[in-house]
N, C-alpha and C. Protein backbone atom coordinates (compact mmCIF):
# COMPACT_ATOMS: atom_id res chain seq x y z
N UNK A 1 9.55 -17.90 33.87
CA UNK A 1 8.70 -19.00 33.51
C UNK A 1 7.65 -18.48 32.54
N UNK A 2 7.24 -19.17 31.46
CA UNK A 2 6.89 -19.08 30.60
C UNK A 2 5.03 -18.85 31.32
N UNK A 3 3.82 -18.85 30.16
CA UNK A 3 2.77 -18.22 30.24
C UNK A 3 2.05 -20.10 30.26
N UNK A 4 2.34 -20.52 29.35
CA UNK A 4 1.66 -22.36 29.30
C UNK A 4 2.02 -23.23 29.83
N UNK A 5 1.28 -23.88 30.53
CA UNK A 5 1.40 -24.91 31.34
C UNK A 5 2.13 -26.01 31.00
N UNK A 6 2.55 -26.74 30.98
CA UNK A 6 3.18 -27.89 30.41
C UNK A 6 2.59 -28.88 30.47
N UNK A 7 2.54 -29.73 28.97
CA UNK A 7 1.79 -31.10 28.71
C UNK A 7 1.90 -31.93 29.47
N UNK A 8 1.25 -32.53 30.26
CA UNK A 8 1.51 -33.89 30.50
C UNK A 8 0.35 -35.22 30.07
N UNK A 9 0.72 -36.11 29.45
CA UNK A 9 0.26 -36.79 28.87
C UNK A 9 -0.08 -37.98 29.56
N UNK A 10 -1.21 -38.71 29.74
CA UNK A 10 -1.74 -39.91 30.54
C UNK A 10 -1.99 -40.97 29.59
N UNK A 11 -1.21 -42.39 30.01
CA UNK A 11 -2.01 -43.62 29.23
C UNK A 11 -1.76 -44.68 30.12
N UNK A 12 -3.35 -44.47 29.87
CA UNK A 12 -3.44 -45.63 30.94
C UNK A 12 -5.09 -46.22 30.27
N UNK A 13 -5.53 -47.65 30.34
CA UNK A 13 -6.42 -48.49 29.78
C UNK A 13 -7.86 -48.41 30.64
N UNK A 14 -7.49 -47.54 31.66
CA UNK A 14 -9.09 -47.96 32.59
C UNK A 14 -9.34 -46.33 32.66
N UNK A 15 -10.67 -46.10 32.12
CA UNK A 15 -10.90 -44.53 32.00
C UNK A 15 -11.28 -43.89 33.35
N UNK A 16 -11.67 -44.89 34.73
CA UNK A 16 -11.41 -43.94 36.05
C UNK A 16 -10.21 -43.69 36.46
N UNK A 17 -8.74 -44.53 35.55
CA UNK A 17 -7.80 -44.25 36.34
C UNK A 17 -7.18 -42.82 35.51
N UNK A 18 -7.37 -42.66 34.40
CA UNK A 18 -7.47 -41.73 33.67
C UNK A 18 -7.96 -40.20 34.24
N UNK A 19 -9.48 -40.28 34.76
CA UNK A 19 -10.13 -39.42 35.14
C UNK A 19 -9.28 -38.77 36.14
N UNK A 20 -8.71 -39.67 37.51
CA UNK A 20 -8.71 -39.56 38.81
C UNK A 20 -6.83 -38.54 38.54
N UNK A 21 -6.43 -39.21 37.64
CA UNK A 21 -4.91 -38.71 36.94
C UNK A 21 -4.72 -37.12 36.33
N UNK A 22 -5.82 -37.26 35.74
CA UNK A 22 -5.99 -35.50 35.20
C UNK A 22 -6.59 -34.73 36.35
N UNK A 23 -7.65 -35.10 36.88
CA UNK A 23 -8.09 -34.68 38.31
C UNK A 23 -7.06 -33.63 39.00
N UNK A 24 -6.07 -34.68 39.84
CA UNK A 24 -4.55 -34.62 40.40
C UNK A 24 -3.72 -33.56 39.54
N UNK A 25 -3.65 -33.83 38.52
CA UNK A 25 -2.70 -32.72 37.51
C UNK A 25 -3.05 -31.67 37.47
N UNK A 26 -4.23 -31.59 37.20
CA UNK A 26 -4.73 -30.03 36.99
C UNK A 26 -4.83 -29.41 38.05
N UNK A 27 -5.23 -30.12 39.27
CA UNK A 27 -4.76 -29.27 40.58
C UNK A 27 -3.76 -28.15 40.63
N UNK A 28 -2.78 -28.90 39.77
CA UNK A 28 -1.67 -27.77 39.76
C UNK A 28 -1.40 -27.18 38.47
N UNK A 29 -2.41 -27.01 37.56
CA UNK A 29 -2.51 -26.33 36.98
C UNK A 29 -1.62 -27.23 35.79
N UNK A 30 -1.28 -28.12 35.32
CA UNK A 30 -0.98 -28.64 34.63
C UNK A 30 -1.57 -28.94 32.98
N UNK A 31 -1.55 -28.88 31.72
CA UNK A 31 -2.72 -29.18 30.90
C UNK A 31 -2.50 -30.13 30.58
N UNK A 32 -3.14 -31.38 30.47
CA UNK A 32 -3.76 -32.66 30.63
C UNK A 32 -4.39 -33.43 29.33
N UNK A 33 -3.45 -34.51 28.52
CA UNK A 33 -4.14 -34.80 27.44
C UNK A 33 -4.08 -37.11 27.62
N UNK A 34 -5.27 -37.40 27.32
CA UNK A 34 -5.61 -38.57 28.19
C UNK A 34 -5.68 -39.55 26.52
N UNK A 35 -4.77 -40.85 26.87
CA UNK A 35 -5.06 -41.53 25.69
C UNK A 35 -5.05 -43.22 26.26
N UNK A 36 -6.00 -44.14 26.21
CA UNK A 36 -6.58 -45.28 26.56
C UNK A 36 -5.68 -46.23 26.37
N UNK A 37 -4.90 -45.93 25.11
CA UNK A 37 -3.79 -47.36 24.76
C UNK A 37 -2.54 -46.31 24.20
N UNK A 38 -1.01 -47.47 24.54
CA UNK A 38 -0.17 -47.17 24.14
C UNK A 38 0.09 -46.75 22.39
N UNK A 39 -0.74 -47.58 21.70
CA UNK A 39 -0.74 -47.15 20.65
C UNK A 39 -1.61 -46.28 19.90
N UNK A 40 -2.59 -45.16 20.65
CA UNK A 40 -2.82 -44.28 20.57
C UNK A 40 -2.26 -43.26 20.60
N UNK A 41 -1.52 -43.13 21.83
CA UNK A 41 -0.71 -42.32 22.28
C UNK A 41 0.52 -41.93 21.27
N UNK A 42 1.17 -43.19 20.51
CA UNK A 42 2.39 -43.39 19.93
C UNK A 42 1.94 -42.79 18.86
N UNK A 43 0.68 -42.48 18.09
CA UNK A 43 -0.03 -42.68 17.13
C UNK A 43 -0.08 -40.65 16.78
N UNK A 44 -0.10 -39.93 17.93
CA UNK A 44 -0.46 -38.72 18.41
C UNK A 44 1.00 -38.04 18.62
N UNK A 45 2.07 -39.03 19.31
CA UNK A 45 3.49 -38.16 19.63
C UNK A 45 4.22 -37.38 18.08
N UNK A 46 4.07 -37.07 17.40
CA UNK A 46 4.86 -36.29 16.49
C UNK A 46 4.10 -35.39 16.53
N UNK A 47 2.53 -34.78 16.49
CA UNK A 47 1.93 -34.01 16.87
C UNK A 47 1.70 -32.63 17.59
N UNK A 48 2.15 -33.35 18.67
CA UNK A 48 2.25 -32.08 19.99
C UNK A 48 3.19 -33.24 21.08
N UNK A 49 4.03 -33.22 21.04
CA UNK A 49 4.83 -33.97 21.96
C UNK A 49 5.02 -33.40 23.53
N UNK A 50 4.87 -33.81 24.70
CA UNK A 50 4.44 -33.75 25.91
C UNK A 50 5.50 -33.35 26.43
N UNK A 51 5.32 -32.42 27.71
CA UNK A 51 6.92 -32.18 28.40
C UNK A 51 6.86 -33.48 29.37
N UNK A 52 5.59 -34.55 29.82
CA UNK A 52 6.19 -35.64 30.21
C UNK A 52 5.20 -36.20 30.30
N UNK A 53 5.44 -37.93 30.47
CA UNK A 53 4.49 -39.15 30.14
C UNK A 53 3.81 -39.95 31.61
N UNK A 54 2.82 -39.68 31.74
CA UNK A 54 2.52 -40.98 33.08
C UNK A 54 1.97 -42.27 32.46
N UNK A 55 2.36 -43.47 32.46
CA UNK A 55 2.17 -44.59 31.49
C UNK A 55 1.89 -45.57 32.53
N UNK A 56 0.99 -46.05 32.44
CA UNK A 56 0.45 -47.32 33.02
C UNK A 56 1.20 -48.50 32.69
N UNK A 57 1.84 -49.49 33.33
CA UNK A 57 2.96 -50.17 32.42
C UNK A 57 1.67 -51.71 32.25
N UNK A 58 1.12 -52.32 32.94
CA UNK A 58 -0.12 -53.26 32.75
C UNK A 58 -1.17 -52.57 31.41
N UNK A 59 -1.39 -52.73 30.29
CA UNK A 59 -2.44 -52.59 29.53
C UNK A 59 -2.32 -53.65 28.34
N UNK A 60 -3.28 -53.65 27.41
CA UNK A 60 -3.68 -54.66 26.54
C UNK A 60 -2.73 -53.89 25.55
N UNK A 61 -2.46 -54.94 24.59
CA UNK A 61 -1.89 -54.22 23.40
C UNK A 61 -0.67 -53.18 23.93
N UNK A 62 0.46 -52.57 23.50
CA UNK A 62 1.54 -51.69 23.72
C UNK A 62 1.02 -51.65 25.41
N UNK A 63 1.75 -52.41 26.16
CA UNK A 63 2.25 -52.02 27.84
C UNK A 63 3.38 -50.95 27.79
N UNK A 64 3.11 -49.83 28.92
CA UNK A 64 3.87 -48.67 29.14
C UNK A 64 5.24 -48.62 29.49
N UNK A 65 5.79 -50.28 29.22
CA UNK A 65 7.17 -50.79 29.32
C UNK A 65 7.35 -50.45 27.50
N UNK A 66 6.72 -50.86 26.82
CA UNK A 66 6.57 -51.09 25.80
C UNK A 66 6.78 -49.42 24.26
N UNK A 67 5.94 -48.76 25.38
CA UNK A 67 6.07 -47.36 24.46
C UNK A 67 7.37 -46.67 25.31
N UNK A 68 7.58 -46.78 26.36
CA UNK A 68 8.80 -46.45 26.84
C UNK A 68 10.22 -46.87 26.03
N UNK A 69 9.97 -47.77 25.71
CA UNK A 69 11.20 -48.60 24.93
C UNK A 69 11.02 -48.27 23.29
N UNK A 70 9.51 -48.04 22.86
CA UNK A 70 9.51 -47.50 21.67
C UNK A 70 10.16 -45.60 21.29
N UNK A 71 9.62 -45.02 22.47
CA UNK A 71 10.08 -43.51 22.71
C UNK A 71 11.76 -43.78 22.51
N UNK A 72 12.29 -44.05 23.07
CA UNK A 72 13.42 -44.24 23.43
C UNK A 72 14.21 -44.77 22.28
N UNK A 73 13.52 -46.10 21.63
CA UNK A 73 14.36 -45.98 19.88
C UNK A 73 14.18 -45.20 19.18
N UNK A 74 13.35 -44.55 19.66
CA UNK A 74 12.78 -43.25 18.03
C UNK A 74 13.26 -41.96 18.90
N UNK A 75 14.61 -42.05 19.42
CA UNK A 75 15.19 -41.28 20.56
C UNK A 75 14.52 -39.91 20.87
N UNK A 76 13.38 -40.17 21.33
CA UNK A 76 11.98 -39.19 21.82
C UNK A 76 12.54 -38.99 23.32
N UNK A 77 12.92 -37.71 23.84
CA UNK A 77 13.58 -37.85 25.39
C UNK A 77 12.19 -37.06 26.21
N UNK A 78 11.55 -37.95 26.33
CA UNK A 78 10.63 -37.20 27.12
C UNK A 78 10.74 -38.02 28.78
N UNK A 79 10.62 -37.21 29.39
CA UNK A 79 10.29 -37.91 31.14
C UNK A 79 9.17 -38.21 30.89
N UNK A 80 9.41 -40.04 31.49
CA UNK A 80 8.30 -41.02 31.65
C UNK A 80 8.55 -41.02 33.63
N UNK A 81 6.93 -40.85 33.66
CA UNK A 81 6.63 -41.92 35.45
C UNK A 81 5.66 -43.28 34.95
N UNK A 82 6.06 -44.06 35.40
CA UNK A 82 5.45 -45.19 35.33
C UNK A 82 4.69 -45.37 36.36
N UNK A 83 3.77 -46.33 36.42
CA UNK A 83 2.88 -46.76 37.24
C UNK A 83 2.11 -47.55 37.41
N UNK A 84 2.21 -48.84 37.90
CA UNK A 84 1.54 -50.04 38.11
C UNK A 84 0.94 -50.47 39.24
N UNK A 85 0.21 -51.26 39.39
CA UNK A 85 -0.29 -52.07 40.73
C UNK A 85 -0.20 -53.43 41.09
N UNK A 86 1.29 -53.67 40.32
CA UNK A 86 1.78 -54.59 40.49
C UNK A 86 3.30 -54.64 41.55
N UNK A 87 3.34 -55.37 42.33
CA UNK A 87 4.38 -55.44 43.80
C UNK A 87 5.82 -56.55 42.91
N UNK A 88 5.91 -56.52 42.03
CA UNK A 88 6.86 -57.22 41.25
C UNK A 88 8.00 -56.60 40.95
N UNK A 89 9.21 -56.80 41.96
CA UNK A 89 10.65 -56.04 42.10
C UNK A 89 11.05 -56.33 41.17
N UNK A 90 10.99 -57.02 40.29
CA UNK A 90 11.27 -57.17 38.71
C UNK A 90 11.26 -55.60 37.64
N UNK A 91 10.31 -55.18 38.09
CA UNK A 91 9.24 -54.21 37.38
C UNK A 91 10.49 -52.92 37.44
N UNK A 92 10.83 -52.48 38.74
CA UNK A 92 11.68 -51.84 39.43
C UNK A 92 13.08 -51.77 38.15
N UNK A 93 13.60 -52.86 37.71
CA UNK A 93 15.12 -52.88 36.60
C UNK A 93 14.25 -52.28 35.59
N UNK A 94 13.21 -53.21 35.08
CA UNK A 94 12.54 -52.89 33.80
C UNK A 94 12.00 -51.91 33.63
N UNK A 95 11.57 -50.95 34.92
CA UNK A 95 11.73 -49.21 34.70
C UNK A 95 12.91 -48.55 34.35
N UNK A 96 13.70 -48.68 35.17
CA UNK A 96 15.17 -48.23 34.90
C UNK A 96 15.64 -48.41 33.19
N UNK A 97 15.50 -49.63 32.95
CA UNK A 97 15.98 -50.02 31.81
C UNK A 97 15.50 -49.37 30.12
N UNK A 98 13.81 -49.06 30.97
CA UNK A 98 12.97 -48.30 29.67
C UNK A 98 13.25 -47.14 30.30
N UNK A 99 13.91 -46.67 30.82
CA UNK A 99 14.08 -45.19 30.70
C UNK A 99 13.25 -44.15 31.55
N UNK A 100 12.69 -45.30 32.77
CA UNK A 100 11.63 -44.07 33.31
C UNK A 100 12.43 -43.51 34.89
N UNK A 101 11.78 -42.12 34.92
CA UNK A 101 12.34 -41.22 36.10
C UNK A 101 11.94 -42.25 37.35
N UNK A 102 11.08 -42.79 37.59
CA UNK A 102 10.36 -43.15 38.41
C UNK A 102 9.12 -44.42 38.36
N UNK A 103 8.77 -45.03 39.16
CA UNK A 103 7.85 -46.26 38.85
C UNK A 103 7.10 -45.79 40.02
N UNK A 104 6.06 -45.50 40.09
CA UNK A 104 4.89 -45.42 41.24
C UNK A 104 3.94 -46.63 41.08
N UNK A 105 3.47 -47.49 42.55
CA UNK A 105 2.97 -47.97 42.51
C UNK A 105 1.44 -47.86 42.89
N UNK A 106 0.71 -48.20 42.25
CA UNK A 106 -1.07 -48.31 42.99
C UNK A 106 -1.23 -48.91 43.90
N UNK A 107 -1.49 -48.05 45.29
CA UNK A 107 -2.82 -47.02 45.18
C UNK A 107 -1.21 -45.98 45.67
N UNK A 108 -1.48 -44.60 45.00
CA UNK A 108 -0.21 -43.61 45.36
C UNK A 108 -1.03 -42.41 45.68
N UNK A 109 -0.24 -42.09 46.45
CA UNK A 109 -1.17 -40.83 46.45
C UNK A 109 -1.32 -39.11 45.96
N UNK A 110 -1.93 -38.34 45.49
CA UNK A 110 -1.63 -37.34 44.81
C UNK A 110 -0.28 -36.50 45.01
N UNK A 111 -0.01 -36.63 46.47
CA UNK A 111 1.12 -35.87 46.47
C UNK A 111 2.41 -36.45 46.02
N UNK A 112 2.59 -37.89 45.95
CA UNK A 112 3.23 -38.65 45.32
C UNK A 112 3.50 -38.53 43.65
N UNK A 113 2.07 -38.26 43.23
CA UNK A 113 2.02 -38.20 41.60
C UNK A 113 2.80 -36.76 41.17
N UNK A 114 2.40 -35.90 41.63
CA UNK A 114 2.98 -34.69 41.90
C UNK A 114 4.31 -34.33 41.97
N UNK A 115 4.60 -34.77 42.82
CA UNK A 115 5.96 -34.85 43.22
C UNK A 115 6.86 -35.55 42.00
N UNK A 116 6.70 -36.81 41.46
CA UNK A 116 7.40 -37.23 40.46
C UNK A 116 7.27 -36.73 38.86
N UNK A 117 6.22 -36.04 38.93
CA UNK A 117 6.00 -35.53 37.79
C UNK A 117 7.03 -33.93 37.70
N UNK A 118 6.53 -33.43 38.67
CA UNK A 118 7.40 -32.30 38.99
C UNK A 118 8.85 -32.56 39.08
N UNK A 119 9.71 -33.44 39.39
CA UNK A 119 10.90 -33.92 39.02
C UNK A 119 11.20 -34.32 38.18
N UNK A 120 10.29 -34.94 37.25
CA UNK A 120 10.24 -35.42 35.67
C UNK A 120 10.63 -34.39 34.96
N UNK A 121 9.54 -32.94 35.38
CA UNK A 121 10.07 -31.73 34.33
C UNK A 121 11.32 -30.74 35.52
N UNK A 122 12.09 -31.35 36.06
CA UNK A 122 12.85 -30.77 36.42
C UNK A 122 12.55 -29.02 37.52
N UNK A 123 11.28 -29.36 37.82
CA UNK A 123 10.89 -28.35 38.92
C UNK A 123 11.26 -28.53 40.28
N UNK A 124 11.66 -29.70 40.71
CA UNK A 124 12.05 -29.56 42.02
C UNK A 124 12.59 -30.84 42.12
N UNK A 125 13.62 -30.88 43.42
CA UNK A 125 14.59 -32.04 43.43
C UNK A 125 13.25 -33.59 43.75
N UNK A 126 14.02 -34.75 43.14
CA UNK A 126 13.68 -35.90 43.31
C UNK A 126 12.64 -36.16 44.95
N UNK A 127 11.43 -36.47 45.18
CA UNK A 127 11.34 -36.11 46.27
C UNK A 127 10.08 -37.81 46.36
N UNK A 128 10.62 -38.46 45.36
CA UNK A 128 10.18 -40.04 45.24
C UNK A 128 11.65 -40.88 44.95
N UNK A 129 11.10 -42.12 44.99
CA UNK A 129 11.94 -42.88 44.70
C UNK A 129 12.25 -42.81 43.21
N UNK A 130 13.49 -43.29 42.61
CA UNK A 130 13.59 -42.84 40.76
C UNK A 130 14.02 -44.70 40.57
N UNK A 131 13.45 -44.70 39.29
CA UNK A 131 13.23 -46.35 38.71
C UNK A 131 14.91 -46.54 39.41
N UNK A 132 15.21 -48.15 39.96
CA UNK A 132 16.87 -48.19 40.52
C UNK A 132 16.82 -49.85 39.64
N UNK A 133 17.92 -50.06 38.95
CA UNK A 133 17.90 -50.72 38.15
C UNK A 133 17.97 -51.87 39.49
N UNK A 134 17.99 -53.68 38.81
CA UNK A 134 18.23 -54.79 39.74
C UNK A 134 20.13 -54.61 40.42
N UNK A 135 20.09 -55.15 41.48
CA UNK A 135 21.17 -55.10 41.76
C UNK A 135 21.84 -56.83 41.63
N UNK A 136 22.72 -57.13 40.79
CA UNK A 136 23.02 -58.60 40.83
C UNK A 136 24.05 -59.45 41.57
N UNK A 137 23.34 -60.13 42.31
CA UNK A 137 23.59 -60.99 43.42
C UNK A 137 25.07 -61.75 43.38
């Protein structure tokens, strides 16, 4: 294993949820780069591109459904966790569909964030649920 930590990149629109996100990451030693809107973020990826994304999928302007689906045409393969605080089994396909490892919902808890992020970069087996597309009736 290499000497640098690996990027992980936060966007999310509310700067305590931001704070509380890098908080959690760096615990484990993670290095931590925080951007307010999706199209900031999008704005920054050719730059220094992230070994993986935690995206708020609720925000103003580019929702984290939204840059997920943009990553993904501009065939950018980075592991996305998503994360909302919304209870909408809908949300659940439309992870799957944008391409994310995983959808965590608010309020989660650190070991939760952890855990999917760490499966995102392929450090340890799946040990959350992973986005499961709709199943049709």
């Amino acid at each position: 294993m290499g000497n640098a930590s690996p990027l992980i990149v936060v966007v999310d629109d509310e700067a305590p949820v931001r704070t509380m996100l890098r908080r959690a990451l760096r615990l484990v030693d993670y290095e931590v780069a925080l951007f307010a809107s999706g199209e900031e973020f999008m704005d920054s990826l050719s730059a220094c591109p992230p070994a993986c994304v935690v995206l708020d999928i609720h925000m103003s302007g580019l929702s984290g459904l939204d840059v997920a689906r943009r990553m993904r045409a501009q065939n950018v393969r980075v592991p996305i966790v998503l994360i909302t605080a919304s209870d909408d089994s809908a949300l659940d396909h439309s992870a799957a569909a944008a391409g994310a490892i995983c959808l965590l919902r608010k309020p989660f808890s650190t070991n939760a964030l952890l855990a999917a992020v760490s499966c995102a970069l392929g450090e340890s087996a799946c040990a959350v649920p992973r986005a499961r597309r709709a199943v049709p009736d």
